[in-house]
PDB file of N, CA and C in Angstrom:
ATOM      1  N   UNK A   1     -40.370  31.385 101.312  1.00  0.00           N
ATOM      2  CA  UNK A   1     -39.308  30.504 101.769  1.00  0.00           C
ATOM      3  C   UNK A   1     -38.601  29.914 100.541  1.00  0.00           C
ATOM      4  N   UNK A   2     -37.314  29.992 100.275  1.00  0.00           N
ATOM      5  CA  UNK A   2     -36.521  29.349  99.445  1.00  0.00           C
ATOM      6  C   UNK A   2     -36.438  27.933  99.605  1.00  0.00           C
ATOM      7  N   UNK A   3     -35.849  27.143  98.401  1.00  0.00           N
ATOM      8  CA  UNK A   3     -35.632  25.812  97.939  1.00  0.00           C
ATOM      9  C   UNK A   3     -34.209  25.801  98.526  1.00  0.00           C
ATOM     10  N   UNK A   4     -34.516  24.934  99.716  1.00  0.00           N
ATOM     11  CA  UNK A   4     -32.920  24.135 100.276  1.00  0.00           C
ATOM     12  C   UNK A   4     -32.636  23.169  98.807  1.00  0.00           C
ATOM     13  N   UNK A   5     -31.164  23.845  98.129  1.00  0.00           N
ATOM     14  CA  UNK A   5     -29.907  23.055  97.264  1.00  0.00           C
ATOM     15  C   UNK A   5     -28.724  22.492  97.783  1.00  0.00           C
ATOM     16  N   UNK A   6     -28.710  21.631  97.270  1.00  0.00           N
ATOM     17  CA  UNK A   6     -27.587  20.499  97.783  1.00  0.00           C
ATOM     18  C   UNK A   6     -26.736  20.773  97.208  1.00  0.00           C
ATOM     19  N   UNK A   7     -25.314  21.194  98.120  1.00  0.00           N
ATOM     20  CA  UNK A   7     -23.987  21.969  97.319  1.00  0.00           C
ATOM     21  C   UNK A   7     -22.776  20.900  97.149  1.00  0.00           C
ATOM     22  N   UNK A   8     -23.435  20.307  96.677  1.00  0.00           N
ATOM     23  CA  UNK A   8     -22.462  19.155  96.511  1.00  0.00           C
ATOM     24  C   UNK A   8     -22.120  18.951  95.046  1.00  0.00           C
ATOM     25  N   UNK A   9     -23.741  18.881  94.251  1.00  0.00           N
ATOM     26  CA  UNK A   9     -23.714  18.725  93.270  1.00  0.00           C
ATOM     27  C   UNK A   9     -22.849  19.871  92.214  1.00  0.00           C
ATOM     28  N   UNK A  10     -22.469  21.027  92.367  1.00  0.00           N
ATOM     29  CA  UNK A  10     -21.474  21.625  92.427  1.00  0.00           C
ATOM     30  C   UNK A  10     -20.155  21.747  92.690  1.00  0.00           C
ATOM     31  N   UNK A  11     -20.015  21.234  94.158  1.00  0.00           N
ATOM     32  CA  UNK A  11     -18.511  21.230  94.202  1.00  0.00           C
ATOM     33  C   UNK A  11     -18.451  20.088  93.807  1.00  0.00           C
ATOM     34  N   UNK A  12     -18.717  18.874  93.488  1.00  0.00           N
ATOM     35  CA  UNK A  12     -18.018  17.354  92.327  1.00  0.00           C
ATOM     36  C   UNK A  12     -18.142  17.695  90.986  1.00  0.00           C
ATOM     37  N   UNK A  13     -18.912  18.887  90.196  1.00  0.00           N
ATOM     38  CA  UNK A  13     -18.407  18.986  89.476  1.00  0.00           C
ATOM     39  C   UNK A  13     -17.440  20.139  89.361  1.00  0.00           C
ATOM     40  N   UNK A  14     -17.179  20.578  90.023  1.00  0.00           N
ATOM     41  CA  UNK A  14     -15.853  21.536  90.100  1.00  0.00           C
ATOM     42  C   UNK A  14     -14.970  21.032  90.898  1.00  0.00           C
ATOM     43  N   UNK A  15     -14.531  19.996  91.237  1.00  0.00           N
ATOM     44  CA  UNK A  15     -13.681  18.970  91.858  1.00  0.00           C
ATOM     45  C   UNK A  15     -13.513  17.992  90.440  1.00  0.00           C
ATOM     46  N   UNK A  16     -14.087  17.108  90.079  1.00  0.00           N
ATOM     47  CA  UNK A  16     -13.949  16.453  89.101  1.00  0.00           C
ATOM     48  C   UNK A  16     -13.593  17.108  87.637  1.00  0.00           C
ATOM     49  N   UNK A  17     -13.728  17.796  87.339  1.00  0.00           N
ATOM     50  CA  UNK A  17     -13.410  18.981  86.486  1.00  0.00           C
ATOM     51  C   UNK A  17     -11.936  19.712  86.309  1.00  0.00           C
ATOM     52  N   UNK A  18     -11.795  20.285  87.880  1.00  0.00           N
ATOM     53  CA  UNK A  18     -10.624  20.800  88.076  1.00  0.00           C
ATOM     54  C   UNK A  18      -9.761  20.495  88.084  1.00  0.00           C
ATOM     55  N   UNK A  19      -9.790  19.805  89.928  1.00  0.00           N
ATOM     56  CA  UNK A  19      -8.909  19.027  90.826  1.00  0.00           C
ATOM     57  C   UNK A  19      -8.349  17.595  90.747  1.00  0.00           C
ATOM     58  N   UNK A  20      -9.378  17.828  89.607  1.00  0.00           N
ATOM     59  CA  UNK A  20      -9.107  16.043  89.086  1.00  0.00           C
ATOM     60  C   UNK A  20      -8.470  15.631  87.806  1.00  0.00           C
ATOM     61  N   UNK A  21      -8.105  16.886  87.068  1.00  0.00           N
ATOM     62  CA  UNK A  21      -8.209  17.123  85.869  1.00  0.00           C
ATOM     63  C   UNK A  21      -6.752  15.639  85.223  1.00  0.00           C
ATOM     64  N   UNK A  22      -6.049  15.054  86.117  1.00  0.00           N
ATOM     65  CA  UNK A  22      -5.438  13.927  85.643  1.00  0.00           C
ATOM     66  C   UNK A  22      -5.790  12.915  85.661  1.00  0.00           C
ATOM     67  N   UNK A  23      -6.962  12.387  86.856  1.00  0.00           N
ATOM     68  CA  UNK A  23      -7.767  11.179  86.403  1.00  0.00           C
ATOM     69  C   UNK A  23      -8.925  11.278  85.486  1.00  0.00           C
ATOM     70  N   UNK A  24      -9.186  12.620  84.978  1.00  0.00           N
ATOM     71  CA  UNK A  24      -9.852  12.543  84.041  1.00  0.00           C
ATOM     72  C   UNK A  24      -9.574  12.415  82.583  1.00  0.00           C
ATOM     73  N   UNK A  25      -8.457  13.190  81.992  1.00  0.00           N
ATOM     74  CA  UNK A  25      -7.604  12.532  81.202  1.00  0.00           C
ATOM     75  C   UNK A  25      -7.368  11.304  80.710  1.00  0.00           C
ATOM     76  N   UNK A  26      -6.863  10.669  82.155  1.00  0.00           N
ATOM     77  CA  UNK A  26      -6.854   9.308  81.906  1.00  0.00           C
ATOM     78  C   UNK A  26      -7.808   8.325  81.314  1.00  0.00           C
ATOM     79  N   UNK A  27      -9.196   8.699  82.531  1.00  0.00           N
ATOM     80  CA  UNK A  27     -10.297   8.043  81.811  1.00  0.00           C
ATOM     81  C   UNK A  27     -10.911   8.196  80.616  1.00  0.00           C
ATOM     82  N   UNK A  28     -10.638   9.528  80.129  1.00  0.00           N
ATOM     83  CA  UNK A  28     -10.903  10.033  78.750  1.00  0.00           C
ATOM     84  C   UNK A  28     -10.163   8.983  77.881  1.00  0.00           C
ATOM     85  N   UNK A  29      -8.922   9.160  77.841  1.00  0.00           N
ATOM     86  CA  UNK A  29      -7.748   8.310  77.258  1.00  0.00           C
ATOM     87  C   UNK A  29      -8.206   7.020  77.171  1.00  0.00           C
ATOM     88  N   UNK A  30      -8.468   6.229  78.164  1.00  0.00           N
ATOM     89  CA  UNK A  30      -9.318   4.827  78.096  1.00  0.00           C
ATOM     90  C   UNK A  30     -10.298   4.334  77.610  1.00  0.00           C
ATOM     91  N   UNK A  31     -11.041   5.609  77.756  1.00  0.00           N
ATOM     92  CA  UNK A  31     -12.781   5.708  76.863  1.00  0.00           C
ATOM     93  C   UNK A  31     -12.127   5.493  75.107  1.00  0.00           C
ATOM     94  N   UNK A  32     -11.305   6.261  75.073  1.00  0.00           N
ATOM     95  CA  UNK A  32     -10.575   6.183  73.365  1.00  0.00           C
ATOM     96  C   UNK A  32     -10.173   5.013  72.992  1.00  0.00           C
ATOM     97  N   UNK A  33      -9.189   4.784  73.518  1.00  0.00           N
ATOM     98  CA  UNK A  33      -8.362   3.474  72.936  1.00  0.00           C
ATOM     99  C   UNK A  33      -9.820   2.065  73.151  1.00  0.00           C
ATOM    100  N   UNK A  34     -10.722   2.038  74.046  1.00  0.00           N
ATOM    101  CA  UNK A  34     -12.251   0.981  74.234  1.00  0.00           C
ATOM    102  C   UNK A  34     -12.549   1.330  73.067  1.00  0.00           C
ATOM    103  N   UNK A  35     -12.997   2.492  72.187  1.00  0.00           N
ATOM    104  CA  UNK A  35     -13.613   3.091  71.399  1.00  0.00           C
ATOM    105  C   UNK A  35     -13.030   2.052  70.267  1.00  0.00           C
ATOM    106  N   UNK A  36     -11.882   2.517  69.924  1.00  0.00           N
ATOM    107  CA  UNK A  36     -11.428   2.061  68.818  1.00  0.00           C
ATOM    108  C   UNK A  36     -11.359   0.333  68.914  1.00  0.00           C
ATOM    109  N   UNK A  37     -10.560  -0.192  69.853  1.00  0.00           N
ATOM    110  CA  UNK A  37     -10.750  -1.704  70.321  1.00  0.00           C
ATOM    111  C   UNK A  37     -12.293  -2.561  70.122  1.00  0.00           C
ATOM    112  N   UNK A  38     -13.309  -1.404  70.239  1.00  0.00           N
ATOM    113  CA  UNK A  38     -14.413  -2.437  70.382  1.00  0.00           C
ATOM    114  C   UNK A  38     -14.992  -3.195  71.492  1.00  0.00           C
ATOM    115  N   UNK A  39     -13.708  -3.737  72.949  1.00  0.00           N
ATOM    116  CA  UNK A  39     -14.002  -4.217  73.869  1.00  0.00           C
ATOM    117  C   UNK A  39     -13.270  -3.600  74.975  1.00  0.00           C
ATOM    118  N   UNK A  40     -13.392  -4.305  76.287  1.00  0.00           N
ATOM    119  CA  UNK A  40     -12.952  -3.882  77.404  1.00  0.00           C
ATOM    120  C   UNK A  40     -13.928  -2.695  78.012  1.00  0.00           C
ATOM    121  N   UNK A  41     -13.233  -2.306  79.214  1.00  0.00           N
ATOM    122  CA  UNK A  41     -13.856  -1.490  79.706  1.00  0.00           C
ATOM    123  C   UNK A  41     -13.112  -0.451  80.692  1.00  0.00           C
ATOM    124  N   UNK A  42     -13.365   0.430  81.230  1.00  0.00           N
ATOM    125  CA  UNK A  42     -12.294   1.817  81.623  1.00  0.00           C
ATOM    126  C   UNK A  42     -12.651   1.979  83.358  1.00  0.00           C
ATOM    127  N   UNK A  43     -13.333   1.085  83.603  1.00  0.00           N
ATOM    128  CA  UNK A  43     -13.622   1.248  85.264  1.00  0.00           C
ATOM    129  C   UNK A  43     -12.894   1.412  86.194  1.00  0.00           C
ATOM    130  N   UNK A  44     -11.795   1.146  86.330  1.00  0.00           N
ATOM    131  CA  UNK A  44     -10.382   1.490  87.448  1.00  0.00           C
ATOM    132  C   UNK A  44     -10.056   2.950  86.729  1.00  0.00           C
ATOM    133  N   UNK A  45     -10.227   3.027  85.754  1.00  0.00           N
ATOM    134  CA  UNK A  45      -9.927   4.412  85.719  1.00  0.00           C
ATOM    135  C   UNK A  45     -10.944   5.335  85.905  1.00  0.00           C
ATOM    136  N   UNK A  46     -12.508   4.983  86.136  1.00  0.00           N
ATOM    137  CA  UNK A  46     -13.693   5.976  86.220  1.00  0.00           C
ATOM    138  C   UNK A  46     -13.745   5.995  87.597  1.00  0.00           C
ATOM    139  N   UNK A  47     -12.932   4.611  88.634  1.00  0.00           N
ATOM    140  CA  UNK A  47     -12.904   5.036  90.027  1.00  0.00           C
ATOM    141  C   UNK A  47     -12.135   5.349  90.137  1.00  0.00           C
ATOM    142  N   UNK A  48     -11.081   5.618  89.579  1.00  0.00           N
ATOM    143  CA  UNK A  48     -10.209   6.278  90.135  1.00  0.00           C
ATOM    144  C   UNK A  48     -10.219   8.192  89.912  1.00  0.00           C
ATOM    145  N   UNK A  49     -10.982   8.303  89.106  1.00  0.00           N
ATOM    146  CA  UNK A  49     -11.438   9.798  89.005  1.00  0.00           C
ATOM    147  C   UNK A  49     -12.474  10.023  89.793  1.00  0.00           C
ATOM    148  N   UNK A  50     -13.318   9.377  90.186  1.00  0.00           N
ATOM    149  CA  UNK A  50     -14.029   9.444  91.277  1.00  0.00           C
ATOM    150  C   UNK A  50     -13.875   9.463  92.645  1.00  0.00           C
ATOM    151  N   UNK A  51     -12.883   8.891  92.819  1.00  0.00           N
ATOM    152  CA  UNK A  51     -11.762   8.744  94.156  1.00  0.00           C
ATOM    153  C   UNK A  51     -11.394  10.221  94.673  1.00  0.00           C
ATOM    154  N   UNK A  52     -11.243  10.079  93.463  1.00  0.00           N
ATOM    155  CA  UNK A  52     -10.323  11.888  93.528  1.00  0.00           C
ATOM    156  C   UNK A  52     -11.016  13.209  93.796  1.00  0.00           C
ATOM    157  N   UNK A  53     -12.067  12.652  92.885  1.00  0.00           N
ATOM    158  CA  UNK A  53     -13.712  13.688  93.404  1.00  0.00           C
ATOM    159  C   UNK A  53     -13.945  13.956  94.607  1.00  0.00           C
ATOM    160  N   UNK A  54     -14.139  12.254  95.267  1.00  0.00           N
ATOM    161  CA  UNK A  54     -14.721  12.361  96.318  1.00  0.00           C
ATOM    162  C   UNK A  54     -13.584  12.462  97.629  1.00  0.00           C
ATOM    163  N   UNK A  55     -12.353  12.588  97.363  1.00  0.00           N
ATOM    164  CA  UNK A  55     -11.641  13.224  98.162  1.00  0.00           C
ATOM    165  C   UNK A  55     -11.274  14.640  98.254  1.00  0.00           C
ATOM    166  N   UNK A  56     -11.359  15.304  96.888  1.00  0.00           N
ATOM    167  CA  UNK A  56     -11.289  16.929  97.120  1.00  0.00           C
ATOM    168  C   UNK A  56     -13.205  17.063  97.695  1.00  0.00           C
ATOM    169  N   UNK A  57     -14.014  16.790  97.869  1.00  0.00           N
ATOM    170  CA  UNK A  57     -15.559  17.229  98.163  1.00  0.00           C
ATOM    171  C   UNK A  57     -15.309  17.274  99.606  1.00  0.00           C
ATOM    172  N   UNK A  58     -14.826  16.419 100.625  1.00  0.00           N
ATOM    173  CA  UNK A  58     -14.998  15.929 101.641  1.00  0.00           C
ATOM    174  C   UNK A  58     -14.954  17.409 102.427  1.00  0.00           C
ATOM    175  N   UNK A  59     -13.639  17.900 102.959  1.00  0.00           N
ATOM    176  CA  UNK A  59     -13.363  18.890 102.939  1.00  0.00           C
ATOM    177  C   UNK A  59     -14.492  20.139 102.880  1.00  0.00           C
ATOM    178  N   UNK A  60     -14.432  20.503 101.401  1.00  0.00           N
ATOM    179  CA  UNK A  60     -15.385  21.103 101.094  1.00  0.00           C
ATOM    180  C   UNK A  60     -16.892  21.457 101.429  1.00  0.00           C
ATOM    181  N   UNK A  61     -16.932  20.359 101.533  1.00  0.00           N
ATOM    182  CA  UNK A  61     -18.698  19.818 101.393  1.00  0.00           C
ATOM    183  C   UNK A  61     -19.488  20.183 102.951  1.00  0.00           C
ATOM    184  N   UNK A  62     -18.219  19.784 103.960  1.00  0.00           N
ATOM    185  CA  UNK A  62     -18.532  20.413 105.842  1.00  0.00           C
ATOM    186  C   UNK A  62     -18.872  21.250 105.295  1.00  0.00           C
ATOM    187  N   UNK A  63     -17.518  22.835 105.009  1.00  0.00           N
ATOM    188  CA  UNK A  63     -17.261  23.529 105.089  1.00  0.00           C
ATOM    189  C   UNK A  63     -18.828  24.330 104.686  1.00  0.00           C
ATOM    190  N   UNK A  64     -19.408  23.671 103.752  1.00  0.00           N
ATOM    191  CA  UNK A  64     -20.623  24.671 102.785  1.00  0.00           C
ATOM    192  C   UNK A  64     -21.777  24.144 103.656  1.00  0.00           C
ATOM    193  N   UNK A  65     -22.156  23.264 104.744  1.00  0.00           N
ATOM    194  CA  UNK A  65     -23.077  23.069 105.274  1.00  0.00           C
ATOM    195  C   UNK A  65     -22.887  23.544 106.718  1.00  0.00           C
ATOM    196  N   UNK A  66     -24.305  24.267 106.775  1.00  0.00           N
ATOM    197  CA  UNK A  66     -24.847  24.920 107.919  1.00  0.00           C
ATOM    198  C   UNK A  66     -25.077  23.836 109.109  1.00  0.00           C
ATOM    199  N   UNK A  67     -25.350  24.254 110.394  1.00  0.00           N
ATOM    200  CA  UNK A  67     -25.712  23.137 111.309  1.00  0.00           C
ATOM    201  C   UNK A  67     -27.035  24.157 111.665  1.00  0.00           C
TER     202      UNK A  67
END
């Protein structure tokens, strides 16, 4: 008997990766300019790439599960 995998963990990172590829940027971009600053922090922009994740998965995510 095979190991039931959770296909999720896959499609968010090929959603977040891909489909997301402008809020990730962004948050990248934010992580930089914190970097150099020393302070602050990039969280509206790490949910907002996450947002985005978890709206291309939704979709998806039925689609790959069995009943």
């Amino acid at each position: 008997m095979s190991e039931i995998t959770d296909p999720m963990h896959g499609i968010r990172e090929e959603c977040k990766n891909k489909d997301c590829i402008f809020q990730k940027q962004e948050y990248d971009q934010c992580v930089s300019r914190i970097t150099e600053k020393k302070f602050g922090d990039c969280e509206a922009w790490f949910f907002d790439w996450i947002k985005c994740a978890d709206k291309c998965i939704a979709p998806k995510i039925f689609s790959a599960t069995k009943e």
